[in-house]
PDB file of N, CA and C in Angstrom:
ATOM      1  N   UNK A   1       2.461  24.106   6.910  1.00  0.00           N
ATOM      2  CA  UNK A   1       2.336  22.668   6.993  1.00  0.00           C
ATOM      3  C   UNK A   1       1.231  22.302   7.992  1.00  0.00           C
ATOM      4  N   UNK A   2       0.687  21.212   7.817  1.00  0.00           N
ATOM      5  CA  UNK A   2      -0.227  20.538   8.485  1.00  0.00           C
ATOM      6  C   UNK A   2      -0.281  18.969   8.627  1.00  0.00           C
ATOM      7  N   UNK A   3      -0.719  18.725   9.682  1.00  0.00           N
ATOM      8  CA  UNK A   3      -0.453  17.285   9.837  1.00  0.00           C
ATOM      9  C   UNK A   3      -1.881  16.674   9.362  1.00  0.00           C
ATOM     10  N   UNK A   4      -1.601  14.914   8.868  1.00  0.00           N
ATOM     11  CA  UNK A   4      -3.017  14.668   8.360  1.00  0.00           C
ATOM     12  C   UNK A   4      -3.550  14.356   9.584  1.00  0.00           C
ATOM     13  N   UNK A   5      -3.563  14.258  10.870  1.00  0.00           N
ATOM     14  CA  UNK A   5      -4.548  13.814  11.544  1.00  0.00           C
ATOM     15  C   UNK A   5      -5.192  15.408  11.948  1.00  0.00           C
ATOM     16  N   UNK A   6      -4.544  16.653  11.762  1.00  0.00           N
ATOM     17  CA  UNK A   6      -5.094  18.081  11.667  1.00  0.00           C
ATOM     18  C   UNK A   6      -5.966  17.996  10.914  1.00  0.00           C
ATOM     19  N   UNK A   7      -5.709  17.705   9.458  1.00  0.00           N
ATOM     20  CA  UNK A   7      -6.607  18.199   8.402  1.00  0.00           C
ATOM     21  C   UNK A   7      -7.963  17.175   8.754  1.00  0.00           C
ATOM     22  N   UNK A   8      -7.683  15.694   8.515  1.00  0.00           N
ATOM     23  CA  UNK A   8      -8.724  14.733   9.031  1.00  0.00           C
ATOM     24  C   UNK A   8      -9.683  15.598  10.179  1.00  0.00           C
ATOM     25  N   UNK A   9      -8.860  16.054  11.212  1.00  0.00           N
ATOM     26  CA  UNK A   9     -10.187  16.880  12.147  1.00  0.00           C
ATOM     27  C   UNK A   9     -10.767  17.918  11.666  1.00  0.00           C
ATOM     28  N   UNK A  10     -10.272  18.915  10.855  1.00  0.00           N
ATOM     29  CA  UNK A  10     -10.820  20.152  10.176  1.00  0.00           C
ATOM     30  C   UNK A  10     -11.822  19.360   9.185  1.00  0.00           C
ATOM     31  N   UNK A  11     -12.185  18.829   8.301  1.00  0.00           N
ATOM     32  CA  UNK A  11     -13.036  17.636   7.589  1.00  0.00           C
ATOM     33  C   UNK A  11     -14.384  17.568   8.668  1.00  0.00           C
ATOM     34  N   UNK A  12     -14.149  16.921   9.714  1.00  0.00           N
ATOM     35  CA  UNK A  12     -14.799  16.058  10.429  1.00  0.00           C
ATOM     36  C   UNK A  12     -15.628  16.850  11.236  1.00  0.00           C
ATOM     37  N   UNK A  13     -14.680  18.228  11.697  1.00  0.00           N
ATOM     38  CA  UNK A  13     -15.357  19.067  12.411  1.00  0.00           C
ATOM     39  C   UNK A  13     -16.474  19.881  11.687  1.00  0.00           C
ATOM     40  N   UNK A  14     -16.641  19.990  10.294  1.00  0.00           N
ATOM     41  CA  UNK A  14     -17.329  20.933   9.635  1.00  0.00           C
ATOM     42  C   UNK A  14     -18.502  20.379   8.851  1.00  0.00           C
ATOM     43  N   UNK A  15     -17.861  18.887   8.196  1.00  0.00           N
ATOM     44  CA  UNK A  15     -18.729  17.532   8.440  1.00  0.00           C
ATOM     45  C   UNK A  15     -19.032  16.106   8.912  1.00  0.00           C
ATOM     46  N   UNK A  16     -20.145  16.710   9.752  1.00  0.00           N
ATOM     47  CA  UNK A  16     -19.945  15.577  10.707  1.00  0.00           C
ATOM     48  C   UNK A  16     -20.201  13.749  10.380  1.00  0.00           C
ATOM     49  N   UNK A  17     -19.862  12.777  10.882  1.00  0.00           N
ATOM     50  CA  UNK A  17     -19.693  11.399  10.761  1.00  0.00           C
ATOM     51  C   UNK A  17     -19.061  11.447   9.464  1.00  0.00           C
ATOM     52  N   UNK A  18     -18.479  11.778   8.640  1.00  0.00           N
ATOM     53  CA  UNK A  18     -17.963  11.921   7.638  1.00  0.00           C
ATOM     54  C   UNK A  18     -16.467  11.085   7.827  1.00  0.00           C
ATOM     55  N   UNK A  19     -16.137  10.303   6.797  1.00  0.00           N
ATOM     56  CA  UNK A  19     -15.193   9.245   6.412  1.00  0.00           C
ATOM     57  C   UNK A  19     -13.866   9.778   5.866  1.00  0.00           C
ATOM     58  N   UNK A  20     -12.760  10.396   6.739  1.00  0.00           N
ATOM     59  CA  UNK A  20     -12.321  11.157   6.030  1.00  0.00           C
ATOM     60  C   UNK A  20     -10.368  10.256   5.684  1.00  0.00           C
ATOM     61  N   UNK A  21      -9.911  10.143   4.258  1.00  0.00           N
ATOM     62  CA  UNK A  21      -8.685   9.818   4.399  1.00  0.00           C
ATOM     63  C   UNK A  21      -7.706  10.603   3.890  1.00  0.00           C
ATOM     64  N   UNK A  22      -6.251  10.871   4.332  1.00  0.00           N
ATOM     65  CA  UNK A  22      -6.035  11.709   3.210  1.00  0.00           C
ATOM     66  C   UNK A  22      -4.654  11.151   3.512  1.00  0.00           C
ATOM     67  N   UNK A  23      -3.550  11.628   1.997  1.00  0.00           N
ATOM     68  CA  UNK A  23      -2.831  11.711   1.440  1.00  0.00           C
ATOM     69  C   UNK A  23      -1.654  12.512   1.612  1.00  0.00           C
ATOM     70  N   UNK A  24      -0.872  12.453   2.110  1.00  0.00           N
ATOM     71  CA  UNK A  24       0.288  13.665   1.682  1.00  0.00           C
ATOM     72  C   UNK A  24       0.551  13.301   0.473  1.00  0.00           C
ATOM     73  N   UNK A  25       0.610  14.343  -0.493  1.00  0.00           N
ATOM     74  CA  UNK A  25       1.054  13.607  -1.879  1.00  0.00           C
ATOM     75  C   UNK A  25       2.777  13.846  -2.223  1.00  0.00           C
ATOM     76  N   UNK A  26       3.671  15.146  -1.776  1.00  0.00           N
ATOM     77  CA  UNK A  26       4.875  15.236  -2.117  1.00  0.00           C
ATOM     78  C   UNK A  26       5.509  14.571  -0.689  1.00  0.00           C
ATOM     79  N   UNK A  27       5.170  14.583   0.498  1.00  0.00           N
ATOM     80  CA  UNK A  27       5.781  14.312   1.278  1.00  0.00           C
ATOM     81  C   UNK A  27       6.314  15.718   2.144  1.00  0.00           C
ATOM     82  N   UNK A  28       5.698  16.636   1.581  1.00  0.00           N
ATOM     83  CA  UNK A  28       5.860  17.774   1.917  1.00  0.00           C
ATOM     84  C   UNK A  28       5.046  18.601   3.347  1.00  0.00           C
ATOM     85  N   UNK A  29       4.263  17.665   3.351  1.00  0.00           N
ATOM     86  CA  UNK A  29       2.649  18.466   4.463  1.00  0.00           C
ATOM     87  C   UNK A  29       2.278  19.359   3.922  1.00  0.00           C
ATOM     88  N   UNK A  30       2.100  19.960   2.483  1.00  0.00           N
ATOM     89  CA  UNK A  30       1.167  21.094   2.247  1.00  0.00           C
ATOM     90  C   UNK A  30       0.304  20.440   0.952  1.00  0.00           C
ATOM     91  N   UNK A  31       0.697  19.579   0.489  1.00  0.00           N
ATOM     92  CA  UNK A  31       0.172  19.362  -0.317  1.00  0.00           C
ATOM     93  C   UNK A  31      -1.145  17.689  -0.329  1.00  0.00           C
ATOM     94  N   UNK A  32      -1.887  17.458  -0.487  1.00  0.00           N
ATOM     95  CA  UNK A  32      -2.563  16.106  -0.130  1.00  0.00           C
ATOM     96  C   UNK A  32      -3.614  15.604  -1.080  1.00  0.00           C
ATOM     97  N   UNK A  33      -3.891  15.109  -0.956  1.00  0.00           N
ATOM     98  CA  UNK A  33      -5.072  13.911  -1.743  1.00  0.00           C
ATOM     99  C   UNK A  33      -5.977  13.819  -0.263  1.00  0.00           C
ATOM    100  N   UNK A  34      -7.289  13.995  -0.583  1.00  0.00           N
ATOM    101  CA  UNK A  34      -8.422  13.959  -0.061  1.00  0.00           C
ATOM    102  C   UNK A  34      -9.623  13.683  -0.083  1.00  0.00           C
ATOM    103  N   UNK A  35      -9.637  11.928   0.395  1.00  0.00           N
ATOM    104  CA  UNK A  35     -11.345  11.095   0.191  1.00  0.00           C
ATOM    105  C   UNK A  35     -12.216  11.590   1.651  1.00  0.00           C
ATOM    106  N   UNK A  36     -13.266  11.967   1.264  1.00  0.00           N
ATOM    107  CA  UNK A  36     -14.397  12.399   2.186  1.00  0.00           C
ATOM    108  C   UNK A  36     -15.827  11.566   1.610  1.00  0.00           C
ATOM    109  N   UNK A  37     -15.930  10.278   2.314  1.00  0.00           N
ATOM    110  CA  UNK A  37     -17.192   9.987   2.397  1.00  0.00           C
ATOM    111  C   UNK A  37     -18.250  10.477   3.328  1.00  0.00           C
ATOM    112  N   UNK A  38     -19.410  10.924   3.212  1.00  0.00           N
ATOM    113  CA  UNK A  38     -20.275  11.487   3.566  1.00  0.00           C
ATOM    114  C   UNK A  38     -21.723  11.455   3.533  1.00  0.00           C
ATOM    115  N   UNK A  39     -22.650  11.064   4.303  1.00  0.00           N
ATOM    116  CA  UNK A  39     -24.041  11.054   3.912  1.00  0.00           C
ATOM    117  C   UNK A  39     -24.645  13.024   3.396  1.00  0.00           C
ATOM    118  N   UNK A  40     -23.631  13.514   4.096  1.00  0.00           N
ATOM    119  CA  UNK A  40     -24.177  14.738   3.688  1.00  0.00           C
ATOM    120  C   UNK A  40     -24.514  15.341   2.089  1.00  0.00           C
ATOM    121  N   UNK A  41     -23.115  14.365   1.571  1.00  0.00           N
ATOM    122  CA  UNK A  41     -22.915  14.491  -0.045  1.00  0.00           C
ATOM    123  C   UNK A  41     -24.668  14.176  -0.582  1.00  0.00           C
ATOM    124  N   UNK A  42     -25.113  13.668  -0.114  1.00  0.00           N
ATOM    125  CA  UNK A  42     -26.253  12.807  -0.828  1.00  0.00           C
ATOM    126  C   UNK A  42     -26.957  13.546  -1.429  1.00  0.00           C
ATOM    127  N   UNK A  43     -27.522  13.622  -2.413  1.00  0.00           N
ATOM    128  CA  UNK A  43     -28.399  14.542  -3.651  1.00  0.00           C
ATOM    129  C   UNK A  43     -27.731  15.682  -3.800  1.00  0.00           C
ATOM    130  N   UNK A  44     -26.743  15.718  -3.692  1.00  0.00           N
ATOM    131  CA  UNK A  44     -25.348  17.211  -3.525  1.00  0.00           C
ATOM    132  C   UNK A  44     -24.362  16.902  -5.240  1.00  0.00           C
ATOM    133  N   UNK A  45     -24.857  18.203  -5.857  1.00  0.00           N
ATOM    134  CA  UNK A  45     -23.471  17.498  -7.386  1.00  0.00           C
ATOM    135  C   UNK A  45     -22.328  17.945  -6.511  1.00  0.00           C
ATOM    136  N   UNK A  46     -20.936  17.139  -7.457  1.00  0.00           N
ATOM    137  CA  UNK A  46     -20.152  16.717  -6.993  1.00  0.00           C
ATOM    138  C   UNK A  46     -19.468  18.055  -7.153  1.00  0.00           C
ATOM    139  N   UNK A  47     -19.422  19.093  -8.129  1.00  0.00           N
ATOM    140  CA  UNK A  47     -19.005  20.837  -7.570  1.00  0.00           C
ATOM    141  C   UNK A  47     -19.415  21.567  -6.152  1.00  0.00           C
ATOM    142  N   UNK A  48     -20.515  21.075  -5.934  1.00  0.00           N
ATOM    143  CA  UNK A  48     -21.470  21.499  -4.411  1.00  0.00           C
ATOM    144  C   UNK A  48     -20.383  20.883  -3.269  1.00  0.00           C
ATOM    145  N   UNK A  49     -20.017  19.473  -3.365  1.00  0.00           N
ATOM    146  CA  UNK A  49     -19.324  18.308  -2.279  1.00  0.00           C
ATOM    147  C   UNK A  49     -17.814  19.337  -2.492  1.00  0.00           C
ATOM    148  N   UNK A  50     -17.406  19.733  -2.892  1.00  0.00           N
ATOM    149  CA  UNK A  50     -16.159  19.926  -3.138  1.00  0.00           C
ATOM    150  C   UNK A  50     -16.231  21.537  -2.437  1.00  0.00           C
ATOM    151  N   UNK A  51     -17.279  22.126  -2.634  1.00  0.00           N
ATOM    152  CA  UNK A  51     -17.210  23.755  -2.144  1.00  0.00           C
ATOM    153  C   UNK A  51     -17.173  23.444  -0.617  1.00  0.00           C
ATOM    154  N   UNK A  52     -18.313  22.587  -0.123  1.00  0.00           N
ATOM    155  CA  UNK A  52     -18.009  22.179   1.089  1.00  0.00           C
ATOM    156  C   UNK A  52     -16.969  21.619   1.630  1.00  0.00           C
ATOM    157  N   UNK A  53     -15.848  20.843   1.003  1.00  0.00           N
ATOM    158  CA  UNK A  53     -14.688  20.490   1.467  1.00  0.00           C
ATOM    159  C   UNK A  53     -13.902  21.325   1.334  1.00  0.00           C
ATOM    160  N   UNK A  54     -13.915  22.537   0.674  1.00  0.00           N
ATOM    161  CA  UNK A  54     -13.152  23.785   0.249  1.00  0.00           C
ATOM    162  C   UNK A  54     -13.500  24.961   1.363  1.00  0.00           C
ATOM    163  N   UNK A  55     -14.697  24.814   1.347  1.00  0.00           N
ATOM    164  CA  UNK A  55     -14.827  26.192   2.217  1.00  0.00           C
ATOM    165  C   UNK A  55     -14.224  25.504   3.954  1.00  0.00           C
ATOM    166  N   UNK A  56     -14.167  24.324   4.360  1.00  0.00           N
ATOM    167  CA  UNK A  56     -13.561  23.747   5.258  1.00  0.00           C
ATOM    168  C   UNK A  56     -12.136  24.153   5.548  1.00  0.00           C
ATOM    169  N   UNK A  57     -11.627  23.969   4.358  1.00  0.00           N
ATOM    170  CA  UNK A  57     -10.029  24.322   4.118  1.00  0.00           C
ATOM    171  C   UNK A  57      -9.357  25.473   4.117  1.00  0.00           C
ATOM    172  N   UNK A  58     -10.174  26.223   3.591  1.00  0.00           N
ATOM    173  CA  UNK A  58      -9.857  27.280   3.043  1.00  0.00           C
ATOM    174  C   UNK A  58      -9.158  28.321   4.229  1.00  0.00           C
ATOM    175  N   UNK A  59      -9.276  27.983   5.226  1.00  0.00           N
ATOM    176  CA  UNK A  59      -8.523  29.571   6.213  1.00  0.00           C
ATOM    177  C   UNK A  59      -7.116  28.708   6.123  1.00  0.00           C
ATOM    178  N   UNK A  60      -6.859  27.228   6.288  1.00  0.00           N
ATOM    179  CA  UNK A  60      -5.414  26.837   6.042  1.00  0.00           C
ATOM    180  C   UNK A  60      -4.697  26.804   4.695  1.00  0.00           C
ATOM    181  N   UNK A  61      -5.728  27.007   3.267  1.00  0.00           N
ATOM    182  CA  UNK A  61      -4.567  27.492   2.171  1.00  0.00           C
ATOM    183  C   UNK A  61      -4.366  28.873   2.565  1.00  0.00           C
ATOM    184  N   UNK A  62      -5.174  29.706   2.937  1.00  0.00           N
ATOM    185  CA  UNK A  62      -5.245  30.915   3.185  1.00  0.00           C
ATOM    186  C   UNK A  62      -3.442  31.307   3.521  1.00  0.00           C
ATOM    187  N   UNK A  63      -3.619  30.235   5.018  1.00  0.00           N
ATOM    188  CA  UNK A  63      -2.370  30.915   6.200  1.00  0.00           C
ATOM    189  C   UNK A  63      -1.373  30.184   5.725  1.00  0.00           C
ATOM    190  N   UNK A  64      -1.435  29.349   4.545  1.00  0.00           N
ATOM    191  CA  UNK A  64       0.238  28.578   4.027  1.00  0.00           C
ATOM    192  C   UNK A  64      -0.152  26.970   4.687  1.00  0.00           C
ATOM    193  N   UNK A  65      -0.697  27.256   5.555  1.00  0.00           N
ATOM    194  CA  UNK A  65      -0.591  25.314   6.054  1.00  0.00           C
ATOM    195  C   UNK A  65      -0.771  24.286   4.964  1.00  0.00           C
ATOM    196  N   UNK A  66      -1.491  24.926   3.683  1.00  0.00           N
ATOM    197  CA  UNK A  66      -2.090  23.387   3.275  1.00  0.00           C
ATOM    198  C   UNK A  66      -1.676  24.870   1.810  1.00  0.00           C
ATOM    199  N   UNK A  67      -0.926  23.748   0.725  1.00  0.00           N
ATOM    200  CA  UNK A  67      -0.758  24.729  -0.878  1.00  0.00           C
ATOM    201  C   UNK A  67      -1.659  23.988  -1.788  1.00  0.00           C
ATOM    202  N   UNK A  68      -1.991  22.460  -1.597  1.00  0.00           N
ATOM    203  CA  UNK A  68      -2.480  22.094  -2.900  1.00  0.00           C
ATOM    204  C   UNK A  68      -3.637  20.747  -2.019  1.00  0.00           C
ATOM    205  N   UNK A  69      -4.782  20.912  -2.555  1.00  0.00           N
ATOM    206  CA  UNK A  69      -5.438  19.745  -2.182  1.00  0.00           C
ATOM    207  C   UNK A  69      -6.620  19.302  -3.403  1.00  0.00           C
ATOM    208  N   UNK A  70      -6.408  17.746  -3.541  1.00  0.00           N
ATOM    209  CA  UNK A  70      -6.862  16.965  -4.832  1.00  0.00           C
ATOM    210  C   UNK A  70      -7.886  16.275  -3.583  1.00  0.00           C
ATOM    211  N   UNK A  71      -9.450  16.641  -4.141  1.00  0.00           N
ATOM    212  CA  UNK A  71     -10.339  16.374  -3.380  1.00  0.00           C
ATOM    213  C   UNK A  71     -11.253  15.464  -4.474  1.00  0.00           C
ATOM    214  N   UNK A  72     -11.560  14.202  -3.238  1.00  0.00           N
ATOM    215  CA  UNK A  72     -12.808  13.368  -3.868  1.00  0.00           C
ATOM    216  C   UNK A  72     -13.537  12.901  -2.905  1.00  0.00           C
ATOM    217  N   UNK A  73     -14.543  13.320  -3.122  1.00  0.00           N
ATOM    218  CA  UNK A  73     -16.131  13.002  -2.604  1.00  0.00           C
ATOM    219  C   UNK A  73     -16.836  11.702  -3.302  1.00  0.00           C
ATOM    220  N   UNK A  74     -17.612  11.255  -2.138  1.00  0.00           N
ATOM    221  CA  UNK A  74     -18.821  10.335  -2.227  1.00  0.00           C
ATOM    222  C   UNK A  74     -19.675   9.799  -1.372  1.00  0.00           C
ATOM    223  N   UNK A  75     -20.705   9.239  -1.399  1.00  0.00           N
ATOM    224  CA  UNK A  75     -21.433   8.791  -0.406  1.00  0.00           C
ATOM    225  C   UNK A  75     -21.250   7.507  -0.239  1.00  0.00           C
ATOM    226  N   UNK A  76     -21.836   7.294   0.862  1.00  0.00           N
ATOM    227  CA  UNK A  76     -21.707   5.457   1.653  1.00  0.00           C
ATOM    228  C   UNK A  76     -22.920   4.714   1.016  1.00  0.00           C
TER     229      UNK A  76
END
């Protein structure tokens, strides 16, 4: 499990000024919904925005903290 103001910093820390909101979706803490606005996204396809929000994540699906995350990207 993870808390969203955890995950919000893992986001933020990897991209920076980035707009980040998220979701618990079961109520569970492993699972979430995840908006990341970003200037970084910019001329980035939206498979590219998502590897970057993935490779962010990824040591907490790894260790169990986080099982399911529904990610959406965009720019400001």
């Amino acid at each position: 499990m993870i808390s969203i103001p955890d995950l919000i910093g893992l986001v933020q820390t990897a991209i920076p000024n980035a707009e980040v909101n998220a979701l618990d979706k079961t109520g569970m803490k492993d699972h979430f919904i995840i908006h990341v606005t970003s200037n970084a996204f910019e001329g980035v396809g939206i498979m590219d925005r998502h590897r970057m929000v993935m490779d962010v994540l990824d040591p907490a699906m790894k260790d169990g903290r986080i099982h399911a995350a529904e990610i959406k990207t965009a720019t400001p």
